[in-house]
C-alpha atoms as a PDB file:
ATOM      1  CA  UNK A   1       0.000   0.000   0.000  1.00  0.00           C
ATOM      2  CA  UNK A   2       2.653   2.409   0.875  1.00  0.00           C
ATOM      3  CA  UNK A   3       3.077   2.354  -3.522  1.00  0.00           C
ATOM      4  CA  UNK A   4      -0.069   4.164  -3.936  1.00  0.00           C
ATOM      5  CA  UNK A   5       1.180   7.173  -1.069  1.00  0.00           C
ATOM      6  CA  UNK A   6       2.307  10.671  -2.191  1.00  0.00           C
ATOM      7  CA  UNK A   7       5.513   9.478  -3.967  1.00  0.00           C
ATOM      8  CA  UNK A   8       4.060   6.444  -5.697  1.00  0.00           C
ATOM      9  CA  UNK A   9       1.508   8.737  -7.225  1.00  0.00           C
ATOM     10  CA  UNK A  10       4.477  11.429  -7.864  1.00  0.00           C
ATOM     11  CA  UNK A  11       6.126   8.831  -9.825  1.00  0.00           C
ATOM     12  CA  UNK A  12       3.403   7.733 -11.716  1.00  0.00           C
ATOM     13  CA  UNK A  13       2.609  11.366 -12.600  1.00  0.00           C
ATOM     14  CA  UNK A  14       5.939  11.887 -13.687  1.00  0.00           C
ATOM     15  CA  UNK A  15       5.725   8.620 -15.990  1.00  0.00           C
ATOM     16  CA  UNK A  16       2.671  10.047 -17.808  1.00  0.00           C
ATOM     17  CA  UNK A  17       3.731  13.500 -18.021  1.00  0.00           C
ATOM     18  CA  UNK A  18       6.874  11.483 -20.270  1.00  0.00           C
ATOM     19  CA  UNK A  19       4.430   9.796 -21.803  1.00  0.00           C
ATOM     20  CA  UNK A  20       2.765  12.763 -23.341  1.00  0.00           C
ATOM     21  CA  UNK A  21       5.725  14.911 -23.957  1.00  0.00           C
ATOM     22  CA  UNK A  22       7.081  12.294 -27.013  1.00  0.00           C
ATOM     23  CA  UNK A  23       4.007  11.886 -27.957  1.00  0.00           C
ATOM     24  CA  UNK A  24       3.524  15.191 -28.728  1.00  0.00           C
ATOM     25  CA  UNK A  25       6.930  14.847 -29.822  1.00  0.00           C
ATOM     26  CA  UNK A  26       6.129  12.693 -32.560  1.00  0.00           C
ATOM     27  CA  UNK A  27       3.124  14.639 -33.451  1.00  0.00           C
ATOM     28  CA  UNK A  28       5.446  17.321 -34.120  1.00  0.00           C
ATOM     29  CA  UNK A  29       7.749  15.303 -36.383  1.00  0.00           C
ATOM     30  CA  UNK A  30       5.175  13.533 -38.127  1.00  0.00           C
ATOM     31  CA  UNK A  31       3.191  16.941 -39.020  1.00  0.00           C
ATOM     32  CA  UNK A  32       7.036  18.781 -40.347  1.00  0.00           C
ATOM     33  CA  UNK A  33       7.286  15.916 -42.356  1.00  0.00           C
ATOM     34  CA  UNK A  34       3.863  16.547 -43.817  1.00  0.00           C
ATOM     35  CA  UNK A  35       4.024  20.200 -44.185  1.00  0.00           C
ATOM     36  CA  UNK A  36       7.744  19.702 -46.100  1.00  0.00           C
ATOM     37  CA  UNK A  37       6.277  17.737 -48.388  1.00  0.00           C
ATOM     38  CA  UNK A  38       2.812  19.378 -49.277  1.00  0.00           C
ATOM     39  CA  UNK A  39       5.620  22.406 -49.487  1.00  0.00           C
ATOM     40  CA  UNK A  40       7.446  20.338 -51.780  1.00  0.00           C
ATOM     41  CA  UNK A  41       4.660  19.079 -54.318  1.00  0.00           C
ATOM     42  CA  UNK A  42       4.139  23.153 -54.079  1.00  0.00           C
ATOM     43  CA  UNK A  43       7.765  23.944 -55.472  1.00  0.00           C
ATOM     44  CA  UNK A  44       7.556  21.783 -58.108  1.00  0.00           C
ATOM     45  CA  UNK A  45       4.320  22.203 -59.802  1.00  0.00           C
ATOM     46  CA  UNK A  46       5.044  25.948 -59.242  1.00  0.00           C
ATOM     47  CA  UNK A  47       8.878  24.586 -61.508  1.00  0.00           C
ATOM     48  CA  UNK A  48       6.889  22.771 -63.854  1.00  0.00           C
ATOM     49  CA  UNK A  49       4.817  25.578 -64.407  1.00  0.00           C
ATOM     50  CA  UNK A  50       7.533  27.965 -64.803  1.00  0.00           C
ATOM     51  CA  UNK A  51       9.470  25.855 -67.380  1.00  0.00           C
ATOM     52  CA  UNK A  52       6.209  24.881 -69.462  1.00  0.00           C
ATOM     53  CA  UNK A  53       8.388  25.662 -72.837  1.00  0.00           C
ATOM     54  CA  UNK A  54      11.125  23.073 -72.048  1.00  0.00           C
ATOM     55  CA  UNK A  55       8.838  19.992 -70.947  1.00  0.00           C
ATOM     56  CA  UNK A  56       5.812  18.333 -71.394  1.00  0.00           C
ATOM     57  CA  UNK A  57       3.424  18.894 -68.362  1.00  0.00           C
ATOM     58  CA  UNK A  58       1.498  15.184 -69.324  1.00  0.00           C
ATOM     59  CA  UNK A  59       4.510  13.249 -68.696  1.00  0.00           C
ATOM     60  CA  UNK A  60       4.413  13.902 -64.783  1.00  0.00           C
ATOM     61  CA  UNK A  61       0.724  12.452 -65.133  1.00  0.00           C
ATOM     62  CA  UNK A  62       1.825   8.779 -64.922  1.00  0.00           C
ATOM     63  CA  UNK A  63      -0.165   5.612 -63.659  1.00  0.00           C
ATOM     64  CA  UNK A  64       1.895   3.753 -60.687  1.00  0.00           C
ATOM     65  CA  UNK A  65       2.046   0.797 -62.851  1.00  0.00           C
ATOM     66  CA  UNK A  66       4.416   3.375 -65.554  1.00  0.00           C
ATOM     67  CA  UNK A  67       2.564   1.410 -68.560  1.00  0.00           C
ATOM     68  CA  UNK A  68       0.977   4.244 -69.587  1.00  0.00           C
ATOM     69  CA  UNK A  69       0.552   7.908 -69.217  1.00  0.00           C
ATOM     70  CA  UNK A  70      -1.957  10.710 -69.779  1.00  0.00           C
ATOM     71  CA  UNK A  71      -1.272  12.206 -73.167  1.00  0.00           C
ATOM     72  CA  UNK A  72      -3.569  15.113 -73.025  1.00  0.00           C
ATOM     73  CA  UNK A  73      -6.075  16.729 -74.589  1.00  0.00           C
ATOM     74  CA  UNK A  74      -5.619  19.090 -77.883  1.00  0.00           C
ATOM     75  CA  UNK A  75      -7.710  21.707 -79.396  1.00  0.00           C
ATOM     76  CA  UNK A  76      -9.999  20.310 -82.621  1.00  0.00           C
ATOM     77  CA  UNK A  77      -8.186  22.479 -84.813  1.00  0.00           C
ATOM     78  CA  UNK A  78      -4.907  20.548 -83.822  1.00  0.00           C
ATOM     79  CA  UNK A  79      -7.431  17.384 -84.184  1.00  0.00           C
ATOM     80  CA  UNK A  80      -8.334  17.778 -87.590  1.00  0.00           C
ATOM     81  CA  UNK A  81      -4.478  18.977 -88.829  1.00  0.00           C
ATOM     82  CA  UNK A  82      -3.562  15.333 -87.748  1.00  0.00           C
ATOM     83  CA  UNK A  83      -5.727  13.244 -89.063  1.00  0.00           C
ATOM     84  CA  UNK A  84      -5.629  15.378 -92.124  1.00  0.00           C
ATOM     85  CA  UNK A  85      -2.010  14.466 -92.306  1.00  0.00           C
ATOM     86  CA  UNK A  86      -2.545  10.789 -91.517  1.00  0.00           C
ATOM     87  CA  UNK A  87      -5.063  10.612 -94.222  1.00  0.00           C
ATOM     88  CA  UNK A  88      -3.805  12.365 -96.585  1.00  0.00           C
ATOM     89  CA  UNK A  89      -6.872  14.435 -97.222  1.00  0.00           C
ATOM     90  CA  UNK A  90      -5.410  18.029 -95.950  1.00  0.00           C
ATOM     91  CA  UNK A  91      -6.358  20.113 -98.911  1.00  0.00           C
ATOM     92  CA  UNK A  92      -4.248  18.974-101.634  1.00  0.00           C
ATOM     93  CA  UNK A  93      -4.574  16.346-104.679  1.00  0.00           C
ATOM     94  CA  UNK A  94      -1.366  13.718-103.880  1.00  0.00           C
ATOM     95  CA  UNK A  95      -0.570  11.404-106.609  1.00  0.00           C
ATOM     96  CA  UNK A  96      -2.297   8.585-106.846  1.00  0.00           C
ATOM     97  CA  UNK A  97       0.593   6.356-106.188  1.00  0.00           C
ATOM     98  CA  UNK A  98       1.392   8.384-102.659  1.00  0.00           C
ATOM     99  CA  UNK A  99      -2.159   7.490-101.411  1.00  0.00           C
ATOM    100  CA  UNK A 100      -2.083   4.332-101.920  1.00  0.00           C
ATOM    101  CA  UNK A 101       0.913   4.265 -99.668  1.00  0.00           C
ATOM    102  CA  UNK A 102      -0.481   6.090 -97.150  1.00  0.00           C
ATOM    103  CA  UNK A 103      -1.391   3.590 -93.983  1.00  0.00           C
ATOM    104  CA  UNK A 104      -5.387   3.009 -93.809  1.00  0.00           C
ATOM    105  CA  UNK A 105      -6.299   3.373 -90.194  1.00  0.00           C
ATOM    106  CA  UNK A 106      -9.418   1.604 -90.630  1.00  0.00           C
ATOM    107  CA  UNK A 107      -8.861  -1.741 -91.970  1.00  0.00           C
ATOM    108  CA  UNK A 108      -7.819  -4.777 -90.004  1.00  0.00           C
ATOM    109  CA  UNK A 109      -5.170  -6.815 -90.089  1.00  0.00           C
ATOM    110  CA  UNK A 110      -7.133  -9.395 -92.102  1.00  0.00           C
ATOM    111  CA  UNK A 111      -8.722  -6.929 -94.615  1.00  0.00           C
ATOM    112  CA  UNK A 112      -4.555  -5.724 -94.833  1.00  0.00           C
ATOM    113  CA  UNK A 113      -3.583  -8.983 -95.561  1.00  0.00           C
ATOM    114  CA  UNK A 114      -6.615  -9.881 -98.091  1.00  0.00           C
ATOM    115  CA  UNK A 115      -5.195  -6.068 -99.418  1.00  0.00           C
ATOM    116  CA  UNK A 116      -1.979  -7.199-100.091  1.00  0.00           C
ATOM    117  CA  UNK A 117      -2.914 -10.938-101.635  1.00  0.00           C
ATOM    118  CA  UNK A 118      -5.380  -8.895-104.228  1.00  0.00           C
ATOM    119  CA  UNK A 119      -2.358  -6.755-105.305  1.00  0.00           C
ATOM    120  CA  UNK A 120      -0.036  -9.509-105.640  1.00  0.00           C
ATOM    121  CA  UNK A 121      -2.104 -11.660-107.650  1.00  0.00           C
ATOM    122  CA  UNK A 122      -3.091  -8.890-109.975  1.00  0.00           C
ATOM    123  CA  UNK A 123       0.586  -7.888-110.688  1.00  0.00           C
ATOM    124  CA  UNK A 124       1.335 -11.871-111.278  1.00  0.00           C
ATOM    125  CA  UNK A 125      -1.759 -11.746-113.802  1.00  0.00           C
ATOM    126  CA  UNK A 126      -0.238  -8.450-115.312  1.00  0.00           C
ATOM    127  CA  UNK A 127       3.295 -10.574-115.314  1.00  0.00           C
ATOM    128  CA  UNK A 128       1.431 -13.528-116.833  1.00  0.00           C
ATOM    129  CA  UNK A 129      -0.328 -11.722-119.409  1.00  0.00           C
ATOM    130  CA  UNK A 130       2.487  -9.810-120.676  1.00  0.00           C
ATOM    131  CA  UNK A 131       5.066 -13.346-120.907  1.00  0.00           C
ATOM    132  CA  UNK A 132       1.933 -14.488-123.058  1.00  0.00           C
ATOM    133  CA  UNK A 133       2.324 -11.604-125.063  1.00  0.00           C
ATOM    134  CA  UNK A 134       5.796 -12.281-125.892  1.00  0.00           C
ATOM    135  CA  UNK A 135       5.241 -15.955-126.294  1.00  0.00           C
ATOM    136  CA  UNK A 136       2.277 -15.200-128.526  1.00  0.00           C
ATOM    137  CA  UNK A 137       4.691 -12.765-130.926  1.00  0.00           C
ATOM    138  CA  UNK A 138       7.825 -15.305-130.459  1.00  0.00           C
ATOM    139  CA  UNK A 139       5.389 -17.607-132.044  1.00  0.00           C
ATOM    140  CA  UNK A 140       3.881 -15.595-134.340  1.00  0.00           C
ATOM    141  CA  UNK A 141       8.122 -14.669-135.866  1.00  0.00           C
ATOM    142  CA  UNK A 142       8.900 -18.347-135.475  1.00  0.00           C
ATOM    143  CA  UNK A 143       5.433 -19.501-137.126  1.00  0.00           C
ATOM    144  CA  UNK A 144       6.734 -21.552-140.354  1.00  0.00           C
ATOM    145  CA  UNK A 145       6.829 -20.026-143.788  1.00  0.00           C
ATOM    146  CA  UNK A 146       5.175 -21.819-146.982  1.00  0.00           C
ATOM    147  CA  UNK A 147       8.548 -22.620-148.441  1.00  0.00           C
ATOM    148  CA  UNK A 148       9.770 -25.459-150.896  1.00  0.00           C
ATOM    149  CA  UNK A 149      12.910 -26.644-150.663  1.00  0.00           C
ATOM    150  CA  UNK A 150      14.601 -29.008-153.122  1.00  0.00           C
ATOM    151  CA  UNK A 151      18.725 -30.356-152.705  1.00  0.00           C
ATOM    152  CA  UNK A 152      20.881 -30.913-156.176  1.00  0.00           C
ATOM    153  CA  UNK A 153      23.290 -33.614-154.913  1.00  0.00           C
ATOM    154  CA  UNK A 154      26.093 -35.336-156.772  1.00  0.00           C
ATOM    155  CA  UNK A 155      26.796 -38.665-156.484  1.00  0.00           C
ATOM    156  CA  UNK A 156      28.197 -40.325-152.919  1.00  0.00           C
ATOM    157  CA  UNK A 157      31.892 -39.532-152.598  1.00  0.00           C
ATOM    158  CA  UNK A 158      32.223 -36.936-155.177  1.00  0.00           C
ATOM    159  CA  UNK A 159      31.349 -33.444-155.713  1.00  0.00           C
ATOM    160  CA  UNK A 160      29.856 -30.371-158.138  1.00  0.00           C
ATOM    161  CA  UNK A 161      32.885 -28.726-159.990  1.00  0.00           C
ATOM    162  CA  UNK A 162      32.478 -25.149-159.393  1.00  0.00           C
ATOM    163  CA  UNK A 163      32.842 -24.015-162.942  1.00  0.00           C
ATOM    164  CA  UNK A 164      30.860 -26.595-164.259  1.00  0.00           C
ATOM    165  CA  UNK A 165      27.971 -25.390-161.773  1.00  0.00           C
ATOM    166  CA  UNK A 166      28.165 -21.736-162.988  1.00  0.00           C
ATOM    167  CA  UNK A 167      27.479 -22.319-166.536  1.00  0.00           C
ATOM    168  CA  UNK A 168      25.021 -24.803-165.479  1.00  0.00           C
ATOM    169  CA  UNK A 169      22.965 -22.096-163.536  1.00  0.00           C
ATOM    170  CA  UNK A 170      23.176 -19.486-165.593  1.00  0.00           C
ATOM    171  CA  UNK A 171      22.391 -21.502-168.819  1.00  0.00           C
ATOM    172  CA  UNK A 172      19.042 -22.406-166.466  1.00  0.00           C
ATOM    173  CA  UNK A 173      17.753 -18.482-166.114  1.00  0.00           C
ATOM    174  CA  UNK A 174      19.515 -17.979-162.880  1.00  0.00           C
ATOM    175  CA  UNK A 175      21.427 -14.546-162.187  1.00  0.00           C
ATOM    176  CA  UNK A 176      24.092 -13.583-159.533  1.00  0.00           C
ATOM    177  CA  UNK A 177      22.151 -11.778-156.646  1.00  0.00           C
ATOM    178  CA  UNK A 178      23.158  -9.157-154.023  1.00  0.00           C
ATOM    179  CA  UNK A 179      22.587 -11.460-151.180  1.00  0.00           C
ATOM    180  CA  UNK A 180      26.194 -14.122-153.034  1.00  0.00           C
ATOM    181  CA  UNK A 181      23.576 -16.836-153.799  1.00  0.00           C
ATOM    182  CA  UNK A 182      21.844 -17.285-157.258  1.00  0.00           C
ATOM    183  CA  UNK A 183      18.255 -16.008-158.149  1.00  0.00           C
ATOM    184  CA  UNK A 184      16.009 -16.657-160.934  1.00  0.00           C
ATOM    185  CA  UNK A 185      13.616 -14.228-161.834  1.00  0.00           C
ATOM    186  CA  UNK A 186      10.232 -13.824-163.492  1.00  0.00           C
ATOM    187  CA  UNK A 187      11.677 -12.748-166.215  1.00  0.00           C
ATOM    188  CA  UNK A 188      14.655 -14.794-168.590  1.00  0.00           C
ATOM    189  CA  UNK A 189      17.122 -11.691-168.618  1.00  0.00           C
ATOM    190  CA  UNK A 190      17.074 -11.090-164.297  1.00  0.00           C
ATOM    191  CA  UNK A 191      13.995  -8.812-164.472  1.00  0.00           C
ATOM    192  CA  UNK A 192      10.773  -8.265-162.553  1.00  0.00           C
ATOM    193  CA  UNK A 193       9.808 -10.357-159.174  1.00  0.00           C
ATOM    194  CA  UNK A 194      12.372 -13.818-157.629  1.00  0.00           C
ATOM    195  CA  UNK A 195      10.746 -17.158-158.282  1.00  0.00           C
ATOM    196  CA  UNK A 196      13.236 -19.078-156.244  1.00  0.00           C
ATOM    197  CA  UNK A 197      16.968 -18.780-155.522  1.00  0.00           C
ATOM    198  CA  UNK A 198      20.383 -20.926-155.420  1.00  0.00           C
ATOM    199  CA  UNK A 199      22.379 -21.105-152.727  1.00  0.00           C
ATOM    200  CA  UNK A 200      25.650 -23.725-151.750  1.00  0.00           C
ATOM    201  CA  UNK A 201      24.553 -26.746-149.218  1.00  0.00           C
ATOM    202  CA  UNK A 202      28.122 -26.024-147.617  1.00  0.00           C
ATOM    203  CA  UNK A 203      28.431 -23.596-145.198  1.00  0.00           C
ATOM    204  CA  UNK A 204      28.222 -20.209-145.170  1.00  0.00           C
ATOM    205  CA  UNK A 205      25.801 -21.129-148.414  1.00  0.00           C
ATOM    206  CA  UNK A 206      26.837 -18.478-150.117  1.00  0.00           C
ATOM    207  CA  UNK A 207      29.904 -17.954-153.443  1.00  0.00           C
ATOM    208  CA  UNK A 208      31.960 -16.268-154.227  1.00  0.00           C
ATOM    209  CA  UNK A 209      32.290 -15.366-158.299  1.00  0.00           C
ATOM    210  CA  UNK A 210      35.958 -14.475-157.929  1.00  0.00           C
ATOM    211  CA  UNK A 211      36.810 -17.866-156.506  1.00  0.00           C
ATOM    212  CA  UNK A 212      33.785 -20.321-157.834  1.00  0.00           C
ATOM    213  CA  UNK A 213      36.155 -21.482-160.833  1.00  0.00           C
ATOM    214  CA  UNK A 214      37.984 -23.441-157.515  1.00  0.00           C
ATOM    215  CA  UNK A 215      34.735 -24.297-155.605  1.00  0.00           C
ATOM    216  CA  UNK A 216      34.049 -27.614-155.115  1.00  0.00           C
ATOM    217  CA  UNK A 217      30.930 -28.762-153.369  1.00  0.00           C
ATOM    218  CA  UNK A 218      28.285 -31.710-152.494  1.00  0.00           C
ATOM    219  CA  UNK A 219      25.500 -29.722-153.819  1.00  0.00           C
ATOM    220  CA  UNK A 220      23.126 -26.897-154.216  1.00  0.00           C
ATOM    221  CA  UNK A 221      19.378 -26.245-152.354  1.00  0.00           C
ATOM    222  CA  UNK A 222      16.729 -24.236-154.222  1.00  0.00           C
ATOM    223  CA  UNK A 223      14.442 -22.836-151.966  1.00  0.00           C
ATOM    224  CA  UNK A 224      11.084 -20.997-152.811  1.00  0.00           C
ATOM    225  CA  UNK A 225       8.701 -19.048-150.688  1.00  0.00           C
ATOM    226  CA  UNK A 226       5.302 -19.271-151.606  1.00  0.00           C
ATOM    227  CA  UNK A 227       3.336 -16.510-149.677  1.00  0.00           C
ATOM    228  CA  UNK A 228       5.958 -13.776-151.516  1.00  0.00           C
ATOM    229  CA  UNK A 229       4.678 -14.888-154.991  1.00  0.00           C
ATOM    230  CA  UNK A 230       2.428 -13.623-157.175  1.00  0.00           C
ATOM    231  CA  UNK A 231       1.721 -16.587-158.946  1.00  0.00           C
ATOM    232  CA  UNK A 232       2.844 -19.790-157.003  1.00  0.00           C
ATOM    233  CA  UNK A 233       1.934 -22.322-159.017  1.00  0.00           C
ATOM    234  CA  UNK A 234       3.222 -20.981-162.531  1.00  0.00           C
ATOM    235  CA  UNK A 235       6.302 -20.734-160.429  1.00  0.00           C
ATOM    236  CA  UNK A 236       6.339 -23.810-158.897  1.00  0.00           C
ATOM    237  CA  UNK A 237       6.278 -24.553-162.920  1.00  0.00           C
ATOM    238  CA  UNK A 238       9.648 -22.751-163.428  1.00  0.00           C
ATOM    239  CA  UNK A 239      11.651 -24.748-160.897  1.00  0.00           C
ATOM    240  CA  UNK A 240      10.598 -27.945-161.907  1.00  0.00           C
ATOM    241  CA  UNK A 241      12.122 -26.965-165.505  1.00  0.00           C
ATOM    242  CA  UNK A 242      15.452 -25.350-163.911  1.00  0.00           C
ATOM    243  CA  UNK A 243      15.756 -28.466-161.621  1.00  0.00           C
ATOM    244  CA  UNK A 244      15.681 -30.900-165.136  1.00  0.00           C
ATOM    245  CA  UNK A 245      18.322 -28.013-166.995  1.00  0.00           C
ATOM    246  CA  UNK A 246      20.417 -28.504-164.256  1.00  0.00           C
ATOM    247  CA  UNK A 247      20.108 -32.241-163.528  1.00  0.00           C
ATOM    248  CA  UNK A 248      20.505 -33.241-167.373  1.00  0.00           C
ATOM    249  CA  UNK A 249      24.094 -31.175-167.369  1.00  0.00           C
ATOM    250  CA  UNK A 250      25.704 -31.539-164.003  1.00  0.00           C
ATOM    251  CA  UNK A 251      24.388 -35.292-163.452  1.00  0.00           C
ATOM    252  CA  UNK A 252      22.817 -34.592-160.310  1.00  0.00           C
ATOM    253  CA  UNK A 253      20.522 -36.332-157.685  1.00  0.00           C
ATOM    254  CA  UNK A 254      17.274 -34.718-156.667  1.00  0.00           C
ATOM    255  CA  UNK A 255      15.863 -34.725-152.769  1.00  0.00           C
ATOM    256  CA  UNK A 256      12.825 -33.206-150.859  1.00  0.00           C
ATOM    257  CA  UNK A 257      13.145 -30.899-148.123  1.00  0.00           C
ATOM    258  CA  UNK A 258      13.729 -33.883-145.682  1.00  0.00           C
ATOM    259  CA  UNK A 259      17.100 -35.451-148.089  1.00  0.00           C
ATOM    260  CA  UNK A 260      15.132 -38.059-149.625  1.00  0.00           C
ATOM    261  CA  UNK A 261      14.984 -38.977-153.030  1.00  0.00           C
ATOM    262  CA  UNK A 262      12.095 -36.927-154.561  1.00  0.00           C
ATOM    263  CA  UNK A 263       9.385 -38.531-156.203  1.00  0.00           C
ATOM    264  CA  UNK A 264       6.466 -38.418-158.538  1.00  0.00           C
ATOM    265  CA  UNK A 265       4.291 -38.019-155.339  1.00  0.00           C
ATOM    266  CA  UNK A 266       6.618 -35.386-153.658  1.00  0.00           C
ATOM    267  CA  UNK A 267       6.294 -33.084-156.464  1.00  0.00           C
ATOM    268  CA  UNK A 268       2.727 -33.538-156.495  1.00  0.00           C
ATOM    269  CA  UNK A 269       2.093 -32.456-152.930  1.00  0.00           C
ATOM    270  CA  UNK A 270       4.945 -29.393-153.688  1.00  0.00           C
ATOM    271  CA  UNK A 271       2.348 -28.775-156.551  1.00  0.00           C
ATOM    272  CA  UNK A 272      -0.606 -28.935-154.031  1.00  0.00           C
ATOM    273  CA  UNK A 273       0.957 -26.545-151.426  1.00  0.00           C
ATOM    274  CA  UNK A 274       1.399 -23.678-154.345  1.00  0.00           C
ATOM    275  CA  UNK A 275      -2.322 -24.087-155.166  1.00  0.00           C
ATOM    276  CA  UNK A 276      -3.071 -24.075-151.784  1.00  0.00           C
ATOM    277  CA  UNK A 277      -1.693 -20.424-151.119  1.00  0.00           C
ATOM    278  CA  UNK A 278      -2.863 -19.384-154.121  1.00  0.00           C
ATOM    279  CA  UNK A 279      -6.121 -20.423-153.448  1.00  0.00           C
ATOM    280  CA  UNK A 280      -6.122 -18.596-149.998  1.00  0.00           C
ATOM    281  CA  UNK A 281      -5.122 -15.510-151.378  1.00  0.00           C
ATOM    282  CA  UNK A 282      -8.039 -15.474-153.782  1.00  0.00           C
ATOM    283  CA  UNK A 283     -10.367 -16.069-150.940  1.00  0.00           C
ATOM    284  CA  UNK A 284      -8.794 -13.652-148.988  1.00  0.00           C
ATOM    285  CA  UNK A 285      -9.043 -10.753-151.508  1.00  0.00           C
END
C-alpha cells in the first residue's frame, strides 16, 4: 500500500507526463514531415509551371504501374491537322501512287492482308499476261513459212565442180544476186519479181564469183517461198524446168526438203501446197 502514497503517485505522474511529452513529440515530427512535403509538391508544380516551354506537363501524369501515361487533350483544330495528315486528305490532290501508300487506319489486319494478296495476284496476272504476249509474238516470228525446198546432190563420194555449176545455172535463167547466192527471176534476162533462188549446201551457203572457178561442193538447195509470190503455181512450174536443166548437165541427184529422193508423189504435194496459197489468197481478196 505504501506504492499508492504521495511518492508512488508522484512517480506515476511523472511517468505520464513522459508519456505525453514524445508523444507530442512525434506529433510534431510527423506533421514537419507533412508540411515539407505538401511544401514540396508546391515547389515543383510551381517549376513545372515555370518551365512549361522546355517539358511536357502530361509526362508527370503517370499511372503507378508506368505502362501508360496521360497524353492530353488538344484543341480540334490541332485534331483535324492530324488526321488530315494521316489521311492524306489536308487540302491537296497527292498522286495517286502516294495514297495508296499512305497507312489506312481503318482496316484490319485481315482486310490488310486480303489487301496485299489482291495486289499480288493482280501484278502476277499483269506478269502472266504480258510473258503471253511475248510468247504469242515469239510464235507468231517463229510460225513456219510456206517454203519449198529441193537439194541438187552429186553422187556419194564426189562433188559439183564449181565451174561446171556456174554455166550450169546461168544456162538455167539464174542470175548472180546481191545477197552471193543465185536467183532466178520472173523474167529470162534477171527482171521483174524472184521465183526461187540458189544457194551452196556447204556452209556459209553463199559464193563467191571471184573464186567459184575453184569451188568444189556436195550440192546446191533451191528454196522458194510461196506466200511472196504472185503466182505460185506458174512458179512452182519454173523450178521444176530449172531443176531438169540442171540435172541433165551436171548429173545430179534430186531430194525433198527432208534429203530423200524426190518422187512423182513429192512433187505432187509441192504442186498442191502452191495451189493451196494461191487459193487462200483469192479467198482472202
Amino acid at each position: 500500500m505504501d506504492f499508492f502514497g504521495p511518492r508512488g503517485l508522484l512517480l506515476v505522474v511523472g511517468v505520464l507526463v513522459v508519456l505525453a511529452l514524445v508523444l507530442d513529440g512525434l506529433r510534431r515530427i510527423k506533421r514537419n514531415r507533412y508540411e515539407n512535403l505538401h511544401m514540396s509538391s508546391r515547389k515543383l508544380q510551381k517549376s513545372a509551371s515555370n518551365n512549361s516551354d522546355d517539358s511536357d506537363p502530361y509526362l508527370d501524369s503517370q499511372f503507378p504501374s508506368g505502362g501508360s501515361r496521360v497524353v492530353g487533350v488538344r484543341d480540334q483544330g490541332s485534331l483535324e491537322e492530324v488526321e488530315s495528315l494521316l489521311r492524306g486528305t489536308d487540302g491537296f490532290s497527292g498522286s495517286a501512287p502516294s495514297r495508296q501508300e499512305q497507312l489506312d487506319l481503318e482496316a484490319t489486319p485481315v482486310e490488310q492482308g486480303r489487301a496485299e494478296l489482291q495486289k499480288a495476284e493482280l501484278e502476277k496476272a499483269q506478269l502472266d499476261m504480258g510473258q503471253a504476249q511475248q510468247l504469242a509474238s515469239k510464235a507468231k516470228a517463229s510460225a513456219p513459212q510456206e517454203v519449198l525446198v529441193m537439194h541438187l546432190m552429186a553422187n556419194k563420194g564426189e562433188t559439183i565442180d564449181g565451174q561446171q555449176l556456174l554455166d550450169g545455172v546461168l544456162a538455167a535463167g539464174f542470175r548472180f544476186g546481191g545477197r552471193k547466192i543465185f536467183d532466178r527471176h520472173i523474167g529470162d534476162q534477171g527482171s521483174g519479181e524472184i521465183l526461187f533462188s540458189l544457194a551452196n549446201v556447204a556452209n556459209p551457203g553463199t559464193f563467191d564469183l571471184n573464186t567459184i572457178a575453184q569451188l568444189q561442193t556436195p550440192g546446191v538447195t533451191l528454196f522458194m517461198d510461196l506466200e511472196q509470190l504472185t503466182d505460185p503455181v506458174a512458179a512452182f512450174d519454173t523450178m521444176i524446168k530449172s531443176v531438169d536443166s540442171l540435172v541433165a548437165q551436171l548429173h545430179l541427184n534430186v531430194q525433198d526438203e527432208s534429203r530423200s529422193s524426190m518422187t512423182k508423189q513429192t512433187i505432187d504435194h509441192y504442186r498442191q501446197r502452191a495451189r493451196a496459197v494461191s487459193h487462200k489468197r483469192d479467198k482472202g481478196n
